[in-house]
N, C-alpha and C. Protein backbone atom coordinates (compact mmCIF):
# COMPACT_ATOMS: atom_id res chain seq x y z
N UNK A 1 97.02 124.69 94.41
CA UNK A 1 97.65 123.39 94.44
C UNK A 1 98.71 123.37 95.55
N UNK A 2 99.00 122.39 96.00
CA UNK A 2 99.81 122.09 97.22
C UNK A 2 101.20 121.75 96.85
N UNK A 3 102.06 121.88 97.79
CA UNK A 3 103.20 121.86 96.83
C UNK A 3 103.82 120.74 97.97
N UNK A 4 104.67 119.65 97.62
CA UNK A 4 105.55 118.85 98.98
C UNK A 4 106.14 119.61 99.62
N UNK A 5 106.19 119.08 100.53
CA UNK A 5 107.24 119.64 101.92
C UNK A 5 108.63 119.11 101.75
N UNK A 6 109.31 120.38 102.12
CA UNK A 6 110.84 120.54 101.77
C UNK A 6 111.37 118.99 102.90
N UNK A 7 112.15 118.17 102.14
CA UNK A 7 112.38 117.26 103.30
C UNK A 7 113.54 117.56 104.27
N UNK A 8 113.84 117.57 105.11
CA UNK A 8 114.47 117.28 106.15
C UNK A 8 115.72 116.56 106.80
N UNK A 9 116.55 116.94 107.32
CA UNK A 9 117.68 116.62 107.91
C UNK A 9 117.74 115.72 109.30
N UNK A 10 118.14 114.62 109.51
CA UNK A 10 117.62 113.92 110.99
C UNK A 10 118.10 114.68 112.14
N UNK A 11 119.13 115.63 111.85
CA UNK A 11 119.99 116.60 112.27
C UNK A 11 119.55 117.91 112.90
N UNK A 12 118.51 118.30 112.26
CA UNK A 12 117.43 119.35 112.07
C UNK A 12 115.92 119.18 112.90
N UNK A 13 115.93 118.40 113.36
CA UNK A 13 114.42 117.84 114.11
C UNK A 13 115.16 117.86 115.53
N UNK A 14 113.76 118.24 116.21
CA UNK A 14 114.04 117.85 117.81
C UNK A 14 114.04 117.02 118.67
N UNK A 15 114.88 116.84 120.03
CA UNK A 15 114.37 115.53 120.28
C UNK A 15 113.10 115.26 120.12
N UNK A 16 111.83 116.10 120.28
CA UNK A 16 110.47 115.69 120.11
C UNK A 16 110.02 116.10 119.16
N UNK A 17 109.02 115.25 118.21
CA UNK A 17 109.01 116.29 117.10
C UNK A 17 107.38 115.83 116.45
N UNK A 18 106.86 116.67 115.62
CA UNK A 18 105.28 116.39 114.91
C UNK A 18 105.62 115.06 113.89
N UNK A 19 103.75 113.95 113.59
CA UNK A 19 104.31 113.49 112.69
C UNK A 19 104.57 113.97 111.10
N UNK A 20 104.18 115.37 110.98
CA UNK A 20 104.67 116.22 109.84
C UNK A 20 105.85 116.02 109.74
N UNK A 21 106.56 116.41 110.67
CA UNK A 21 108.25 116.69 110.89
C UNK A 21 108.64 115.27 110.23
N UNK A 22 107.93 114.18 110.67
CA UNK A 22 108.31 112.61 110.07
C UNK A 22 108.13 112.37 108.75
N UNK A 23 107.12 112.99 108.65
CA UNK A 23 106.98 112.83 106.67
C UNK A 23 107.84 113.43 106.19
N UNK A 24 108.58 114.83 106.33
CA UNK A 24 109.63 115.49 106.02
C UNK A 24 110.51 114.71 106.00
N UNK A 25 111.02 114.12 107.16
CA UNK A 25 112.63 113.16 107.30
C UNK A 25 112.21 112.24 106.65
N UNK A 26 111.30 111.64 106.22
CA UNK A 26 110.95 110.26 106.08
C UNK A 26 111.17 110.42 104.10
N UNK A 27 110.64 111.90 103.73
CA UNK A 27 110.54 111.77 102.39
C UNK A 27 108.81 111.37 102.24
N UNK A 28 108.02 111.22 102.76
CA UNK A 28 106.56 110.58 102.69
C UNK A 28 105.39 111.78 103.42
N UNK A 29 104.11 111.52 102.63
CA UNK A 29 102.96 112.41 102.80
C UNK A 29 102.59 112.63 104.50
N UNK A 30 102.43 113.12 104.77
CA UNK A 30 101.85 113.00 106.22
C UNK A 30 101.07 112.41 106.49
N UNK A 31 99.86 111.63 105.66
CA UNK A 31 99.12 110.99 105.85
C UNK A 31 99.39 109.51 106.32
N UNK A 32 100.74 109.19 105.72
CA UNK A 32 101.21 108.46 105.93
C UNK A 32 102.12 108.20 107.41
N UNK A 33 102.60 109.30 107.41
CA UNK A 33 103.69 109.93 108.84
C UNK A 33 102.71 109.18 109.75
N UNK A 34 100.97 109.77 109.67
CA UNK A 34 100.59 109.12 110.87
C UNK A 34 99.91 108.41 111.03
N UNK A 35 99.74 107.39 109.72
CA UNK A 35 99.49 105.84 110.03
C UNK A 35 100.72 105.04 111.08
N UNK A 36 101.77 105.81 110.13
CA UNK A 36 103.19 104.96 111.27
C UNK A 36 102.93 104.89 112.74
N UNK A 37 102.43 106.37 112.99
CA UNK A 37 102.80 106.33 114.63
C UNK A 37 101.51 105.61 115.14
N UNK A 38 100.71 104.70 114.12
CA UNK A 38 99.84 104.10 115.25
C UNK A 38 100.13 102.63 115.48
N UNK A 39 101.41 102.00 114.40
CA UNK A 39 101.66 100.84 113.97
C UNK A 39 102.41 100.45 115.88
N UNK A 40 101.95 99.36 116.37
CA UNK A 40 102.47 98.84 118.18
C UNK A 40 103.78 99.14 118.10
N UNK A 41 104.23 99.47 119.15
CA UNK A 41 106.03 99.38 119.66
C UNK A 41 106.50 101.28 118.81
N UNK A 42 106.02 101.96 118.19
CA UNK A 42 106.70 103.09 117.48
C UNK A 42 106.65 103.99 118.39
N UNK A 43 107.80 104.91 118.46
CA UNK A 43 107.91 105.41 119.56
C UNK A 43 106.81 107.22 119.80
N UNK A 44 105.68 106.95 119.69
CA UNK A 44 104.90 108.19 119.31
C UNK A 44 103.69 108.29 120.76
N UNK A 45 103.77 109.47 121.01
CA UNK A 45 102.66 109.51 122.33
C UNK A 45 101.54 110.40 121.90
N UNK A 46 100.45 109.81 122.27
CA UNK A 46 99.27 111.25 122.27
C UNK A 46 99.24 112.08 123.71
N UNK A 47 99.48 113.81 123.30
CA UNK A 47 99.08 114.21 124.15
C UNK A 47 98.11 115.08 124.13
N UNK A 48 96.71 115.34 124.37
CA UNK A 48 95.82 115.60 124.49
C UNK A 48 95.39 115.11 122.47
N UNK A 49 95.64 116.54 121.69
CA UNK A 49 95.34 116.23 120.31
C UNK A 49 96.54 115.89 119.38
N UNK A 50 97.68 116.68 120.47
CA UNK A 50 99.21 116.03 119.54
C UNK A 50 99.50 114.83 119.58
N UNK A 51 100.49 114.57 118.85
CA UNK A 51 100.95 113.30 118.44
C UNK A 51 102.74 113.47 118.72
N UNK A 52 103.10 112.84 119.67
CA UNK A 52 105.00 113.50 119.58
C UNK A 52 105.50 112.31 119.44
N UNK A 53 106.49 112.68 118.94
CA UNK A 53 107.37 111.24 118.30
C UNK A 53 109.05 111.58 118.80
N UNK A 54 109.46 110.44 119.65
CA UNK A 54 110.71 110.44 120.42
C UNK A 54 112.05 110.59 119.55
N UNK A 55 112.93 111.53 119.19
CA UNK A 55 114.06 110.82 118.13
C UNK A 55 114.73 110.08 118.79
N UNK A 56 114.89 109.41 119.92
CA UNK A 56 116.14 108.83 120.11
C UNK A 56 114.85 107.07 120.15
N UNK A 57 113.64 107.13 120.24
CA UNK A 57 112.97 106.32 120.27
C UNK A 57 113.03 105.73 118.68
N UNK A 58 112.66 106.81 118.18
CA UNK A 58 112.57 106.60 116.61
C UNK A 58 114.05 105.71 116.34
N UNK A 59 115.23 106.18 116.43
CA UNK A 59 116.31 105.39 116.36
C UNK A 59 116.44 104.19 116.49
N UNK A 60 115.81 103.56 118.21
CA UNK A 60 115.29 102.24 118.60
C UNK A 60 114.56 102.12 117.70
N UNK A 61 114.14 102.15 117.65
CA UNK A 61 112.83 101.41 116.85
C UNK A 61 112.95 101.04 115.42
N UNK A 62 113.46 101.97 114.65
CA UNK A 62 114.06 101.90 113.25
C UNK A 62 115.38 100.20 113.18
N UNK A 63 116.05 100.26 114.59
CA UNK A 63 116.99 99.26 115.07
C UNK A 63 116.49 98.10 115.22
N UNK A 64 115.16 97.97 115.66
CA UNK A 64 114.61 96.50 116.01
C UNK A 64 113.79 96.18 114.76
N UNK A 65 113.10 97.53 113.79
CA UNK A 65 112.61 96.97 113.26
C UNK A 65 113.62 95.69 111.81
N UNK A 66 114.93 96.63 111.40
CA UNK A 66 116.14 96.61 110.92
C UNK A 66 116.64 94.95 111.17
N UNK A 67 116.22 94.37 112.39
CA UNK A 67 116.89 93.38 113.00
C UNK A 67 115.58 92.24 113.31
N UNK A 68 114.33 92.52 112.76
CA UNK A 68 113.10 91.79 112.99
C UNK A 68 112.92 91.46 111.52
């Protein structure tokens, strides 16, 4: 059986980070982590098979969505 992932500190992540690392901060499954990063405007890039997600983007973005 699988056990959750210990969550996370926003403090503790890098500027670049997996969307694992997002389900951690986020409190949410990963499955979920990376539906987010496909939702338009989120700050997440593919590079080749990764997926990296900006923190200072994430910030923006959390800001507009906050204000939309």
């Amino acid at each position: 059986m699988r056990t959750a992932s210990v969550k996370i500190n926003f403090d503790e992540v890098n500027d670049f980070f997996s969307p694992r690392e997002l389900g951690r901060l986020l409190g949410i499954n990963a499955k979920r982590a990376y539906e987010i990063t496909k939702q338009p405007g989120f700050p997440a890039r593919r590079l080749g098979r990764k997926i990296i997600i900006s923190k200072s983007g994430l910030i923006r973005w959390f800001e507009r969505e906050e204000l939309g």
